[in-house]
C-alpha atoms as a PDB file:
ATOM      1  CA  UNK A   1      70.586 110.309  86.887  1.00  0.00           C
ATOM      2  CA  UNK A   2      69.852 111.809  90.363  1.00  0.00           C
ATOM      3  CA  UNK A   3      67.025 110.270  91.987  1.00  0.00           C
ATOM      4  CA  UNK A   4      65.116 111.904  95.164  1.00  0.00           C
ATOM      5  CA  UNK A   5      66.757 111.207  97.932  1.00  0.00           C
ATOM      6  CA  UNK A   6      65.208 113.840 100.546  1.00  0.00           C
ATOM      7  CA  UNK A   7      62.554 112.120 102.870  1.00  0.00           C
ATOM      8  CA  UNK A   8      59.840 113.521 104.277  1.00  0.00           C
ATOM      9  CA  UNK A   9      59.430 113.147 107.834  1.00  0.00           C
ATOM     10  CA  UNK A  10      56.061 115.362 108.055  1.00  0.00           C
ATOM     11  CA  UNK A  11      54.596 112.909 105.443  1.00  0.00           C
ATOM     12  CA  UNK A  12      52.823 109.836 107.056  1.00  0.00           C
ATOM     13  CA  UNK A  13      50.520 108.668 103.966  1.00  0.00           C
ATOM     14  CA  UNK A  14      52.839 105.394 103.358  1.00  0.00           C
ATOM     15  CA  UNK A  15      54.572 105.844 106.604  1.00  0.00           C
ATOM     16  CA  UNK A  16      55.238 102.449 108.552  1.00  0.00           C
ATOM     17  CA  UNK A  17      54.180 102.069 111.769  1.00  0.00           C
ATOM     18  CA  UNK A  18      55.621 102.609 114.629  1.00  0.00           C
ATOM     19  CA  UNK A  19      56.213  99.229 115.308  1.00  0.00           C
ATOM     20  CA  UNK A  20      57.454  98.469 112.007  1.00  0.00           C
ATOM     21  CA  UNK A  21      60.115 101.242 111.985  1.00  0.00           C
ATOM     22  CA  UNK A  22      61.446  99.849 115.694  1.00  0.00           C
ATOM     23  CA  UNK A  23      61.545  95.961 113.719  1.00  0.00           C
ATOM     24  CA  UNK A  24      63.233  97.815 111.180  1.00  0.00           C
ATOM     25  CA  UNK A  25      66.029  99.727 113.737  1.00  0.00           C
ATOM     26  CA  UNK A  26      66.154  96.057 115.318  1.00  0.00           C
ATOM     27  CA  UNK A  27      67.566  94.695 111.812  1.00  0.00           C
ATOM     28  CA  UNK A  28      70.026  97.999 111.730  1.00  0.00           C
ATOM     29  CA  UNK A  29      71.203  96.985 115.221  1.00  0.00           C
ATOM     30  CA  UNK A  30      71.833  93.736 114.548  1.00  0.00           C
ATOM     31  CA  UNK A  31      73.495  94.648 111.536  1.00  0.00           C
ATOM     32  CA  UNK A  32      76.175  97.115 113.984  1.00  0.00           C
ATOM     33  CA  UNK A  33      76.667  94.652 116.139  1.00  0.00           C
ATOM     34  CA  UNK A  34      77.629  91.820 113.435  1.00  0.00           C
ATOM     35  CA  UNK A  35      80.066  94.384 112.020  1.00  0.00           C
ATOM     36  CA  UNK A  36      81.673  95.652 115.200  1.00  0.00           C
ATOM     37  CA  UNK A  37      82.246  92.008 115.961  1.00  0.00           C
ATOM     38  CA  UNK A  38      83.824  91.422 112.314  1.00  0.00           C
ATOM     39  CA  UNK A  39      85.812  94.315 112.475  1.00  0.00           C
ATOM     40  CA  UNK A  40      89.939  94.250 112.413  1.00  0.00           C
ATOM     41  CA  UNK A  41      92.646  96.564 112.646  1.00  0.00           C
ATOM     42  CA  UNK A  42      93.375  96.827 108.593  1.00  0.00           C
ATOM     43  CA  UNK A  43      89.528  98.188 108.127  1.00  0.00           C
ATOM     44  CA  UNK A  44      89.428 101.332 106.419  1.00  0.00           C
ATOM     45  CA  UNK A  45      93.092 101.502 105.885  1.00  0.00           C
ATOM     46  CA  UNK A  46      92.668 103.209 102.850  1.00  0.00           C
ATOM     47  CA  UNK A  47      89.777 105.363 103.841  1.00  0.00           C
ATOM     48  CA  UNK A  48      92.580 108.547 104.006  1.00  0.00           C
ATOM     49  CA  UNK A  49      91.188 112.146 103.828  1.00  0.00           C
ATOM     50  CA  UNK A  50      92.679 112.534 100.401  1.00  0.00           C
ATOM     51  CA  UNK A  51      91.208 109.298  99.027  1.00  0.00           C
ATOM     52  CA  UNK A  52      87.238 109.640 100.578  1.00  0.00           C
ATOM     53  CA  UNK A  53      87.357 113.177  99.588  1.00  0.00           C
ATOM     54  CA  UNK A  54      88.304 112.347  95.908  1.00  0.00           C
ATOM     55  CA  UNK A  55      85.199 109.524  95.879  1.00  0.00           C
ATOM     56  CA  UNK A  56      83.182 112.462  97.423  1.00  0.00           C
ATOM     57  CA  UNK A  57      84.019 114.408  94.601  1.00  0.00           C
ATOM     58  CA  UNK A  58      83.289 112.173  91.424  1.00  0.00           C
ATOM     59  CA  UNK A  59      79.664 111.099  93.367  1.00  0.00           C
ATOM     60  CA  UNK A  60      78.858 114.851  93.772  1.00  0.00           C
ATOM     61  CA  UNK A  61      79.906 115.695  89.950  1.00  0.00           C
ATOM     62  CA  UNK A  62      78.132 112.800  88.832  1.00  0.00           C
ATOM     63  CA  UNK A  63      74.998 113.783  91.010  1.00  0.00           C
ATOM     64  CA  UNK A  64      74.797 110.441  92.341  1.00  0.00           C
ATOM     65  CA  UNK A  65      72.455 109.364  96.071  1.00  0.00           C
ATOM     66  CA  UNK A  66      74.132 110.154  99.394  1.00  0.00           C
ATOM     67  CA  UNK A  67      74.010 106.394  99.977  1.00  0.00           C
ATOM     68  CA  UNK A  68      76.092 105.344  96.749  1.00  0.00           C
ATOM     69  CA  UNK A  69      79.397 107.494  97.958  1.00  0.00           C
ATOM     70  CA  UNK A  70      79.261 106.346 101.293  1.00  0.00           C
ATOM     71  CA  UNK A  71      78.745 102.143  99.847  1.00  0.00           C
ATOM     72  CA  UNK A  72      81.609 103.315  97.057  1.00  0.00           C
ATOM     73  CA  UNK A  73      83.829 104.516  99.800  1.00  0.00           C
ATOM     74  CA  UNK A  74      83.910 101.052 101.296  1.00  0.00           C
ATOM     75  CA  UNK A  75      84.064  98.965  98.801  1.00  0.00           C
ATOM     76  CA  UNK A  76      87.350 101.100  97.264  1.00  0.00           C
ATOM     77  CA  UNK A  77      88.638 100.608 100.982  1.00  0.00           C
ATOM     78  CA  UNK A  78      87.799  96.299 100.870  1.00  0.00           C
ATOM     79  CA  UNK A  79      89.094  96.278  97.175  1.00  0.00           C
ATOM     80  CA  UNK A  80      92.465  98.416  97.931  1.00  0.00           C
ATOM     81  CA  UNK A  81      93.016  96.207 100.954  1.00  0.00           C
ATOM     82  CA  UNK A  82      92.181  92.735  99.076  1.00  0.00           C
ATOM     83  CA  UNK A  83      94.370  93.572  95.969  1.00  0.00           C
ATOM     84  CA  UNK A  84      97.580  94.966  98.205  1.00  0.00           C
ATOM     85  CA  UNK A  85      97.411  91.966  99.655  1.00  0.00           C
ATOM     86  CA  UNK A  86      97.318  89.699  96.964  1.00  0.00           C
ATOM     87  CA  UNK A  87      99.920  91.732  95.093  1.00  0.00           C
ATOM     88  CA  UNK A  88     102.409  91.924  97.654  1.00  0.00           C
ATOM     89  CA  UNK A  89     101.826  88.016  98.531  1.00  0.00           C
ATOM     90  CA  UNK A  90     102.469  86.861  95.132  1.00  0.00           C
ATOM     91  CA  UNK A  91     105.785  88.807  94.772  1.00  0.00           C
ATOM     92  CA  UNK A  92     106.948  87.238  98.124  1.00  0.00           C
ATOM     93  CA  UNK A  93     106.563  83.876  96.376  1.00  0.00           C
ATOM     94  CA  UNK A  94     108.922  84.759  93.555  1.00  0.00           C
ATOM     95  CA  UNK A  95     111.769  83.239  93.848  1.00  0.00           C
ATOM     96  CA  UNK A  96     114.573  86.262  93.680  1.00  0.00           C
ATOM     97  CA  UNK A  97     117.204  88.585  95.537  1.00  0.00           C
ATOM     98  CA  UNK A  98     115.277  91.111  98.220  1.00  0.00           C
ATOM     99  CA  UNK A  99     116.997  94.025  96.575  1.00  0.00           C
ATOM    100  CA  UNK A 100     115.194  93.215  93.260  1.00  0.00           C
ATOM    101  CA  UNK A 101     112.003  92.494  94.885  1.00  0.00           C
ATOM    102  CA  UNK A 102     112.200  95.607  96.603  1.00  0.00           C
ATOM    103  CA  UNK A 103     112.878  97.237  92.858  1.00  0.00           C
ATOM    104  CA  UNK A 104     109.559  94.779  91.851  1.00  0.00           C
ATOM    105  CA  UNK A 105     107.572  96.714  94.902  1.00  0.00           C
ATOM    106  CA  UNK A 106     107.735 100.062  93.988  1.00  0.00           C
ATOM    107  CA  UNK A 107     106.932  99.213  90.048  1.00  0.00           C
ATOM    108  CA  UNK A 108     103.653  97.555  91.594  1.00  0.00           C
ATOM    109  CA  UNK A 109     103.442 100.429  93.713  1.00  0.00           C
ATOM    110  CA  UNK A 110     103.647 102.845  90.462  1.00  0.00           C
ATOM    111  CA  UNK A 111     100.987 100.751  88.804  1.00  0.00           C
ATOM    112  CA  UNK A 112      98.487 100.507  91.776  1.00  0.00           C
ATOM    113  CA  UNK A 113      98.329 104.399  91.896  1.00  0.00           C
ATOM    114  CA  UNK A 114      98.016 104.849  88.661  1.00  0.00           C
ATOM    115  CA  UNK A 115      95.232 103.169  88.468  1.00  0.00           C
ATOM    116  CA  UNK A 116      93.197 104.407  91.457  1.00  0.00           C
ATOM    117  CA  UNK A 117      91.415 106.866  89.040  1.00  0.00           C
ATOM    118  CA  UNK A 118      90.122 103.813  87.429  1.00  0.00           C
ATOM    119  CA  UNK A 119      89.926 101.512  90.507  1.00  0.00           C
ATOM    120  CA  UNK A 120      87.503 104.224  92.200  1.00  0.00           C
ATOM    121  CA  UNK A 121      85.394 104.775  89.617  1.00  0.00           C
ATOM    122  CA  UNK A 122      84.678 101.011  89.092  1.00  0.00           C
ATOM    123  CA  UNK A 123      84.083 100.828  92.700  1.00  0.00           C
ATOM    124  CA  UNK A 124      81.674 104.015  92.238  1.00  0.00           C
ATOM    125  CA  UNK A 125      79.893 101.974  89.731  1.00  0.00           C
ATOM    126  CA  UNK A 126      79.226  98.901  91.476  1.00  0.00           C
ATOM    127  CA  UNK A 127      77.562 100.910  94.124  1.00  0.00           C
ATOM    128  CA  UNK A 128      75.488 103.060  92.080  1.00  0.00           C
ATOM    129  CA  UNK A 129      74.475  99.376  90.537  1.00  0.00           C
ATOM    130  CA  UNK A 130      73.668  98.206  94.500  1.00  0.00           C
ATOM    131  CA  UNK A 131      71.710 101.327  94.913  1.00  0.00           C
ATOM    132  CA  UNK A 132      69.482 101.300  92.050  1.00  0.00           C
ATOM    133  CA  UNK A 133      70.853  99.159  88.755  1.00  0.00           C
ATOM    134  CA  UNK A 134      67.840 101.374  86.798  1.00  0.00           C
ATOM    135  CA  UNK A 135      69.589 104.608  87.560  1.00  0.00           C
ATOM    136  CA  UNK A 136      73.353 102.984  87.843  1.00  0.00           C
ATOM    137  CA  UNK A 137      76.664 104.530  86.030  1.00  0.00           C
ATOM    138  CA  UNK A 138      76.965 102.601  82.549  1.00  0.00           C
ATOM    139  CA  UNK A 139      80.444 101.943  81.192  1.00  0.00           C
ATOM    140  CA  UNK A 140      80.548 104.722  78.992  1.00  0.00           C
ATOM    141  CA  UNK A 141      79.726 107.062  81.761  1.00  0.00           C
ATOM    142  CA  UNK A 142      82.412 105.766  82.952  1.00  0.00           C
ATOM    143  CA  UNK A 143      84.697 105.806  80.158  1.00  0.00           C
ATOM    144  CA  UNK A 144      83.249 109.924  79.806  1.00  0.00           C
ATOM    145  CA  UNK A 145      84.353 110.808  83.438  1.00  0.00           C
ATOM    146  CA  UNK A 146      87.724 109.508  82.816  1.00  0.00           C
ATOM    147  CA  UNK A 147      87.875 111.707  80.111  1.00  0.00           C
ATOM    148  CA  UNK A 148      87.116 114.574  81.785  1.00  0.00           C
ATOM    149  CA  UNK A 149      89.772 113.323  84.116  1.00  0.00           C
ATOM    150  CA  UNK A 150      92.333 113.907  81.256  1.00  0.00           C
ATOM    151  CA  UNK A 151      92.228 109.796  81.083  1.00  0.00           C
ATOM    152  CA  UNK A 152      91.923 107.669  78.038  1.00  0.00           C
ATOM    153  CA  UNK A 153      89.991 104.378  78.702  1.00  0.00           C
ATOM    154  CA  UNK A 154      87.833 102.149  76.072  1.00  0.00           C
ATOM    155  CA  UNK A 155      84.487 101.057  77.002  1.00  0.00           C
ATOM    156  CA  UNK A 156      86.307  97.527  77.294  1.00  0.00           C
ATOM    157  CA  UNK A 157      88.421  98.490  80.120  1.00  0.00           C
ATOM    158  CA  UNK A 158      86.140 100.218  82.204  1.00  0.00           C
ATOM    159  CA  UNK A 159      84.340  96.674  81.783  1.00  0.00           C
ATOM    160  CA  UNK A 160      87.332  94.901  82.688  1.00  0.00           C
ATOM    161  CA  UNK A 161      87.993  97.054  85.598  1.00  0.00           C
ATOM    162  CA  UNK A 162      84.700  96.637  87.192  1.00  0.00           C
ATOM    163  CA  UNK A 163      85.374  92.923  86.532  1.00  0.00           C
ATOM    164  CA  UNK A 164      88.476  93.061  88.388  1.00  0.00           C
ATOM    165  CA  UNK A 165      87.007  94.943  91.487  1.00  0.00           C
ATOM    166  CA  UNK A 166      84.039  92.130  91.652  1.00  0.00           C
ATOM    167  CA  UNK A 167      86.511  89.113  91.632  1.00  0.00           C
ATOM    168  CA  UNK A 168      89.343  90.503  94.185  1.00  0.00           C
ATOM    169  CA  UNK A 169      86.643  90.474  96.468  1.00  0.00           C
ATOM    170  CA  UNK A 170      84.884  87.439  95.172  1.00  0.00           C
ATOM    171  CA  UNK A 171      81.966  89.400  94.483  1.00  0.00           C
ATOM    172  CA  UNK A 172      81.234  89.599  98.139  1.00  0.00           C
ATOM    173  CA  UNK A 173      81.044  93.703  97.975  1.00  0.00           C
ATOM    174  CA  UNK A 174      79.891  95.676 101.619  1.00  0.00           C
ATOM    175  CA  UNK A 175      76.177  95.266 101.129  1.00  0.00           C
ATOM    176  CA  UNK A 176      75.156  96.607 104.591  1.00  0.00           C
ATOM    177  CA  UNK A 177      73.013  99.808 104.856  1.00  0.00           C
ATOM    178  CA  UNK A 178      75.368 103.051 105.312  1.00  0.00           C
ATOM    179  CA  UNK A 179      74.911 105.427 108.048  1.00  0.00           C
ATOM    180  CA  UNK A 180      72.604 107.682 105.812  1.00  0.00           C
ATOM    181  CA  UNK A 181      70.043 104.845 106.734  1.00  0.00           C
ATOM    182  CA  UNK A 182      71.048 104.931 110.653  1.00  0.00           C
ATOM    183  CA  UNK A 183      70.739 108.780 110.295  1.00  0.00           C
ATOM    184  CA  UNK A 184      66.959 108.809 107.966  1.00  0.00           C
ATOM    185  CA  UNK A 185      65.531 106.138 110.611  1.00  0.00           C
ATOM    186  CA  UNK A 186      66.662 107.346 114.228  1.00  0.00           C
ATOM    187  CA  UNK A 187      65.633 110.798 112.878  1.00  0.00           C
ATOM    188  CA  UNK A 188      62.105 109.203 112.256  1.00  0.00           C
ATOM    189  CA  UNK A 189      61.651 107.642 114.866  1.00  0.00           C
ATOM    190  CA  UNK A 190      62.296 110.642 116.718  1.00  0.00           C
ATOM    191  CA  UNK A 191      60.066 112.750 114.814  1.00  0.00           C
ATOM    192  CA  UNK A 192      57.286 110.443 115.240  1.00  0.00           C
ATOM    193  CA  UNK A 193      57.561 111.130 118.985  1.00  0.00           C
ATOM    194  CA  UNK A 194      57.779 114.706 118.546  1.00  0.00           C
ATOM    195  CA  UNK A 195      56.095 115.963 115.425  1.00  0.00           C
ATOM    196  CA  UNK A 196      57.603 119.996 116.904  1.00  0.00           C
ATOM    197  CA  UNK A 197      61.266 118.170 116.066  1.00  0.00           C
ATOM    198  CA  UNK A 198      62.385 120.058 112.749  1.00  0.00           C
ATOM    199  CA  UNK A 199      63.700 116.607 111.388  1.00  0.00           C
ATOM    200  CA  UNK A 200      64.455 117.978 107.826  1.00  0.00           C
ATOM    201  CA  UNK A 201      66.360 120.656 108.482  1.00  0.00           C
ATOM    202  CA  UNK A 202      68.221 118.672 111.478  1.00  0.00           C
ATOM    203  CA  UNK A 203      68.642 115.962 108.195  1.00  0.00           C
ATOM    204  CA  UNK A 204      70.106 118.400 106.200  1.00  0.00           C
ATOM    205  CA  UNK A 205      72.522 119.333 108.486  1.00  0.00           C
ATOM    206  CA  UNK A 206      73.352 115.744 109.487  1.00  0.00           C
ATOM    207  CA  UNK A 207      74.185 114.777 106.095  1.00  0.00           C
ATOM    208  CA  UNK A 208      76.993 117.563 105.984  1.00  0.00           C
ATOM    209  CA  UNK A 209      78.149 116.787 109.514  1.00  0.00           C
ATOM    210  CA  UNK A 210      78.462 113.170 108.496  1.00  0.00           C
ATOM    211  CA  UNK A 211      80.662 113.788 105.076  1.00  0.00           C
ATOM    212  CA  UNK A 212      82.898 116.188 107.637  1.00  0.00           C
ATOM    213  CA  UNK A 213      83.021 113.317 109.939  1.00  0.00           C
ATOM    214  CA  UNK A 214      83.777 110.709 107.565  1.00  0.00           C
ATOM    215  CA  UNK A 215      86.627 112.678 104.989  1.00  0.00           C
ATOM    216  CA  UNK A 216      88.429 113.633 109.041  1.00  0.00           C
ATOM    217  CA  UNK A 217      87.516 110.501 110.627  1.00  0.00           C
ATOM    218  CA  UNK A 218      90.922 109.843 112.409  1.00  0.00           C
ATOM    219  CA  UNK A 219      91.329 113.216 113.658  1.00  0.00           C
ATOM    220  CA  UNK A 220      87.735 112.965 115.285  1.00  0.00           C
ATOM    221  CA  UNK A 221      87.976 109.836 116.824  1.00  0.00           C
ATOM    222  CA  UNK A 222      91.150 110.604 118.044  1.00  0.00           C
ATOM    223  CA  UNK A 223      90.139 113.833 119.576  1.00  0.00           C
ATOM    224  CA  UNK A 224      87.675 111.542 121.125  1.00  0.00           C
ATOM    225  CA  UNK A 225      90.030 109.229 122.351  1.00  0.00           C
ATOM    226  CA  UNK A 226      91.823 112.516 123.862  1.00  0.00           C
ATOM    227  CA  UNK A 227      88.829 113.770 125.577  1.00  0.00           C
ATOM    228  CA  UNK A 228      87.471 110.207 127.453  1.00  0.00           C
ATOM    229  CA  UNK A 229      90.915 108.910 128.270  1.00  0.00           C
ATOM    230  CA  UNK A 230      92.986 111.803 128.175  1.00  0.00           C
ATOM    231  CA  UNK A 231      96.913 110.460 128.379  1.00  0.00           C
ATOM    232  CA  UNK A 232      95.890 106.806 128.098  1.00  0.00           C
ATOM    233  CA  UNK A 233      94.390 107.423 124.745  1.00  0.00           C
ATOM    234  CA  UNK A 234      97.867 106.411 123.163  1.00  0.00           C
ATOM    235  CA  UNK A 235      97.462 102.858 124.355  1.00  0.00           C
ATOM    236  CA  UNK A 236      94.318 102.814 122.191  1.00  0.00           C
ATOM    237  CA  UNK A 237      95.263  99.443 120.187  1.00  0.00           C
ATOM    238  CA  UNK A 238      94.137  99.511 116.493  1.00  0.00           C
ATOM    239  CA  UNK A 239      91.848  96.919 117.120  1.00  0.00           C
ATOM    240  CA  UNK A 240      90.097  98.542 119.309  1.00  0.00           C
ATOM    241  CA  UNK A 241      90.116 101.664 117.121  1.00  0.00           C
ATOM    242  CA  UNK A 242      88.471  99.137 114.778  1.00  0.00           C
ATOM    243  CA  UNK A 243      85.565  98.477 116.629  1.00  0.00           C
ATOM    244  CA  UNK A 244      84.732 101.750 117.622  1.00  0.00           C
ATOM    245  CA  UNK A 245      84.922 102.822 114.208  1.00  0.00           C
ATOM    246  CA  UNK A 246      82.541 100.262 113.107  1.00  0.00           C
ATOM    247  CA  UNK A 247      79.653 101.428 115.371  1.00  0.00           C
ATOM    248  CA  UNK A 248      77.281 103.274 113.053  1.00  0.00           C
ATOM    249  CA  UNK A 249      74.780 103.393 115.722  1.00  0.00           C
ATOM    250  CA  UNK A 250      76.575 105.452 117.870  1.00  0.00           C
ATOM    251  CA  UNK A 251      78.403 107.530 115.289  1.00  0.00           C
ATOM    252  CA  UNK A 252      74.893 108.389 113.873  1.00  0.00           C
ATOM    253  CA  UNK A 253      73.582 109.205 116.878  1.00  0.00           C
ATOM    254  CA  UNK A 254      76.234 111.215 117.569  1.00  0.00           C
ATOM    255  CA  UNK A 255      76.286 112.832 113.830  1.00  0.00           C
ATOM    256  CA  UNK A 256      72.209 114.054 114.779  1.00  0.00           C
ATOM    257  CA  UNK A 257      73.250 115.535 118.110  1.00  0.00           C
ATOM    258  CA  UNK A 258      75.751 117.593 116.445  1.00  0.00           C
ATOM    259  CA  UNK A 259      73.631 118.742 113.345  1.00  0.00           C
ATOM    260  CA  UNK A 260      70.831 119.697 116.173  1.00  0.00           C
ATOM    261  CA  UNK A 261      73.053 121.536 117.658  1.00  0.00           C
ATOM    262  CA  UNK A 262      74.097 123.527 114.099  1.00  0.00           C
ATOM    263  CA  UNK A 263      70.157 123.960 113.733  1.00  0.00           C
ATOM    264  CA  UNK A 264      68.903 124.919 117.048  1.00  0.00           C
ATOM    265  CA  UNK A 265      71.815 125.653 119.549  1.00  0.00           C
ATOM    266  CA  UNK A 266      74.338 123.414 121.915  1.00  0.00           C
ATOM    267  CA  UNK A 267      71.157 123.238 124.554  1.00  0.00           C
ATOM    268  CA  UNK A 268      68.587 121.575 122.166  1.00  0.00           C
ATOM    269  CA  UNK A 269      71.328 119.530 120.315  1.00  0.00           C
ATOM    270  CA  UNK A 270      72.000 118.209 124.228  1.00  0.00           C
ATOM    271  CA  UNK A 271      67.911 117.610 124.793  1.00  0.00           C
ATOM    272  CA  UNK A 272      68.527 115.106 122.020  1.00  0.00           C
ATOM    273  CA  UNK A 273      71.069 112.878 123.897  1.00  0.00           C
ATOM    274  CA  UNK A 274      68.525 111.285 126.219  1.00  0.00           C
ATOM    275  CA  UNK A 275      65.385 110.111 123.715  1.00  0.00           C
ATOM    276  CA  UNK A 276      68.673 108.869 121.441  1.00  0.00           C
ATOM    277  CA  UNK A 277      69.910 106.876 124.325  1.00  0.00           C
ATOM    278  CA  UNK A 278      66.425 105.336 124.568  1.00  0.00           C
ATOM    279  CA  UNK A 279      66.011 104.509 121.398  1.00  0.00           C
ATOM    280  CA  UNK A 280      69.532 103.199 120.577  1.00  0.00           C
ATOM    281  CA  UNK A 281      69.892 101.813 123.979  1.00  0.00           C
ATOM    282  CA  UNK A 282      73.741 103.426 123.804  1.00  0.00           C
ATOM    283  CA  UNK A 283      75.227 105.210 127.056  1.00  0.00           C
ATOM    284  CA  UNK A 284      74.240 108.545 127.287  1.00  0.00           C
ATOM    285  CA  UNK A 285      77.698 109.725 127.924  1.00  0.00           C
ATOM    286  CA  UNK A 286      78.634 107.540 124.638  1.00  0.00           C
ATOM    287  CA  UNK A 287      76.580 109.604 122.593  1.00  0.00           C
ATOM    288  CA  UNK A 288      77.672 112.790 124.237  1.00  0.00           C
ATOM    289  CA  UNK A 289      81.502 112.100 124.164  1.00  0.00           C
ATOM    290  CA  UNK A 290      81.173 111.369 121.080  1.00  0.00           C
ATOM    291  CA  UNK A 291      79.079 114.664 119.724  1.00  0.00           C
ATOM    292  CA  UNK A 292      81.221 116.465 121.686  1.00  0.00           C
ATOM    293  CA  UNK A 293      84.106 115.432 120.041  1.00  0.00           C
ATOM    294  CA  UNK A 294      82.823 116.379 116.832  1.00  0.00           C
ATOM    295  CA  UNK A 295      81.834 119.626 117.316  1.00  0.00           C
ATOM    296  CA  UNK A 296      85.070 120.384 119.354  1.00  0.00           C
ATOM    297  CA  UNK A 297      86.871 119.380 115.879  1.00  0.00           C
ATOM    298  CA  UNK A 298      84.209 122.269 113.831  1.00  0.00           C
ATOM    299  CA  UNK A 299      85.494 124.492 116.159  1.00  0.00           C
ATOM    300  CA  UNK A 300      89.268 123.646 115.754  1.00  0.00           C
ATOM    301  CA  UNK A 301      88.999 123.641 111.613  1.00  0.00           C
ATOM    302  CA  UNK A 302      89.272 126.736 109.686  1.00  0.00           C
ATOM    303  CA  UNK A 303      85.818 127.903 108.352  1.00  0.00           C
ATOM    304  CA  UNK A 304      87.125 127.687 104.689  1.00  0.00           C
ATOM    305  CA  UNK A 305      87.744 123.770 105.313  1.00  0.00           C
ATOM    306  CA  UNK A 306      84.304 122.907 106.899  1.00  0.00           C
ATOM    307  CA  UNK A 307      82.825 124.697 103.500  1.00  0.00           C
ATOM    308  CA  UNK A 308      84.570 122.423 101.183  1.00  0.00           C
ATOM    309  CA  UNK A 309      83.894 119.314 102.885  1.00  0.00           C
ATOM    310  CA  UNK A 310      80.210 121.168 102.678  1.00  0.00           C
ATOM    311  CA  UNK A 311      80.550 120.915  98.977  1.00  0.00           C
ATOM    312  CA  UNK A 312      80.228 117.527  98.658  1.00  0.00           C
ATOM    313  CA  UNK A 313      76.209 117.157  99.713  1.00  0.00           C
END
């Protein structure tokens, strides 16, 4: 099912120009800035280290694309938040004591985690299907990991299920790139500035920096927060949080400074800030903050930790 999902940055034979890759970071960037501006305070609510670890998991087991765990992860996050919502609104509506709703709650509660198993693998589904419908998890895939999960589903269900994901959100699933694609094309156009830039390995190491970054997201930004506003950072609103949060631009950026830095040392990792600045047109001291904060936070973690985030690529 795996398809190959390595580029090759020495490789120029159907290579797009120069020109063609910037119009092509100019439809990424517009695409940031549209989502920073949509962002709110609820977004990735339920994107906990416990939950995008466990979607991790199931995409590495089932040997699925980078891209389809990182599209899965945010469409279980703008399903989870969707269905709450609806759940909880439809049980204010009923006409009965508090006490009793309260009792009502924590049943729907009971049944909502129950079925996250089921929930996240539908959502895992869909975005294999966005990725490539050829190569995308059937039901009885499915149906088989759920199995091996110690769950009994029927074909029908995990049918139902995906059903259910698609119309809570109205079939409007997150159909914007992930930051793998941020990562693949600032990397390129990089490369094609300076062929003596060892893009694949710094790629390799950017796509383990970046599942680190997204299973401890809060802590991160928050050490971030720390480090630019020191004892202000409290009155960091959520909203604001938000749209920080929602800047793939910068967080890539950020992601290829650090895995530079893994590959060829702190100095060259920081010689990296300035032709990312230029092409991203971010602050420099954005981008640095920011990788700063991230390898401060590799530094802080146990060694045994950063390995089994590792085990996810």
């Amino acid at each position: 099912m795996a398809l190959p999902t390595t580029p090759n940055f020495s490789d120029r034979t159907a290579s797009l120009s120069l020109d063609m890759i910037q119009d092509w970071l100019s439809i990424l960037m517009t695409e940031n800035s549209m989502r920073i501006k949509r962002a709110i305070e609820f977004d990735q609510l339920f994107l906990t280290p416990r939950a995008v670890d466990y979607i991790f998991t199931l995409c590495a087991r089932l040997k699925l694309p980078q891209d389809v765990k990182f599209a899965a992860a945010l469409i279980f996050d703008q399903f989870m938040l969707a269905h709450v919502d609806q759940m909880y609104a439809s049980l204010v509506e009923l006409k009965m004591r508090d006490s009793k709703k309260m009792r009502e709650w924590e049943r729907i509660e009971t049944t909502i985690a129950h079925q996250v198993p089921l929930r996240t693998l539908s959502c895992i589904q869909i975005a294999s299907k966005m990725h490539s419908y050829h190569h995308s998890l059937s039901a009885k895939a499915v149906m088989q990991c759920l199995e091996s999960l110690g769950l009994a589903y029927t074909e029908e269900s995990v049918k139902r299920s995906e059903l259910r994901v698609l119309k809570t959100l109205d079939f409007s699933v997150a159909s914007h790139h992930s930051p793998v694609v941020y990562i693949e094309t600032l990397l390129k156009i990089l490369h094609l500035d300076d062929d003596s830039l060892p893009a694949q390995k710094i790629w390799l190491y950017a796509q383990l920096v970046l599942d680190v970054v997204f299973i401890e997201r809060d802590a991160i930004y928050n050490r971030l927060m720390v480090n630019v506003l020191g004892q202000s950072a409290g009155c960091m609103t959520r909203e604001r949080m938000a749209f920080l949060k929602a800047d793939w631009l910068l967080l890539s950026a950020a992601v290829i400074v650090a895995a530079d830095s893994c590959v060829r040392g702190v100095n060259s990792g920081d010689k990296l800030i300035a032709p990312l600045s230029k092409v991203t047109h971010l602050p420099v001291e954005d981008i640095a903050d920011f990788s700063v904060a991230i390898m401060q936070h590799f530094a802080a973690v146990q060694p045994s930790e950063i390995a089994q985030d590792s085990d996810h690529s």
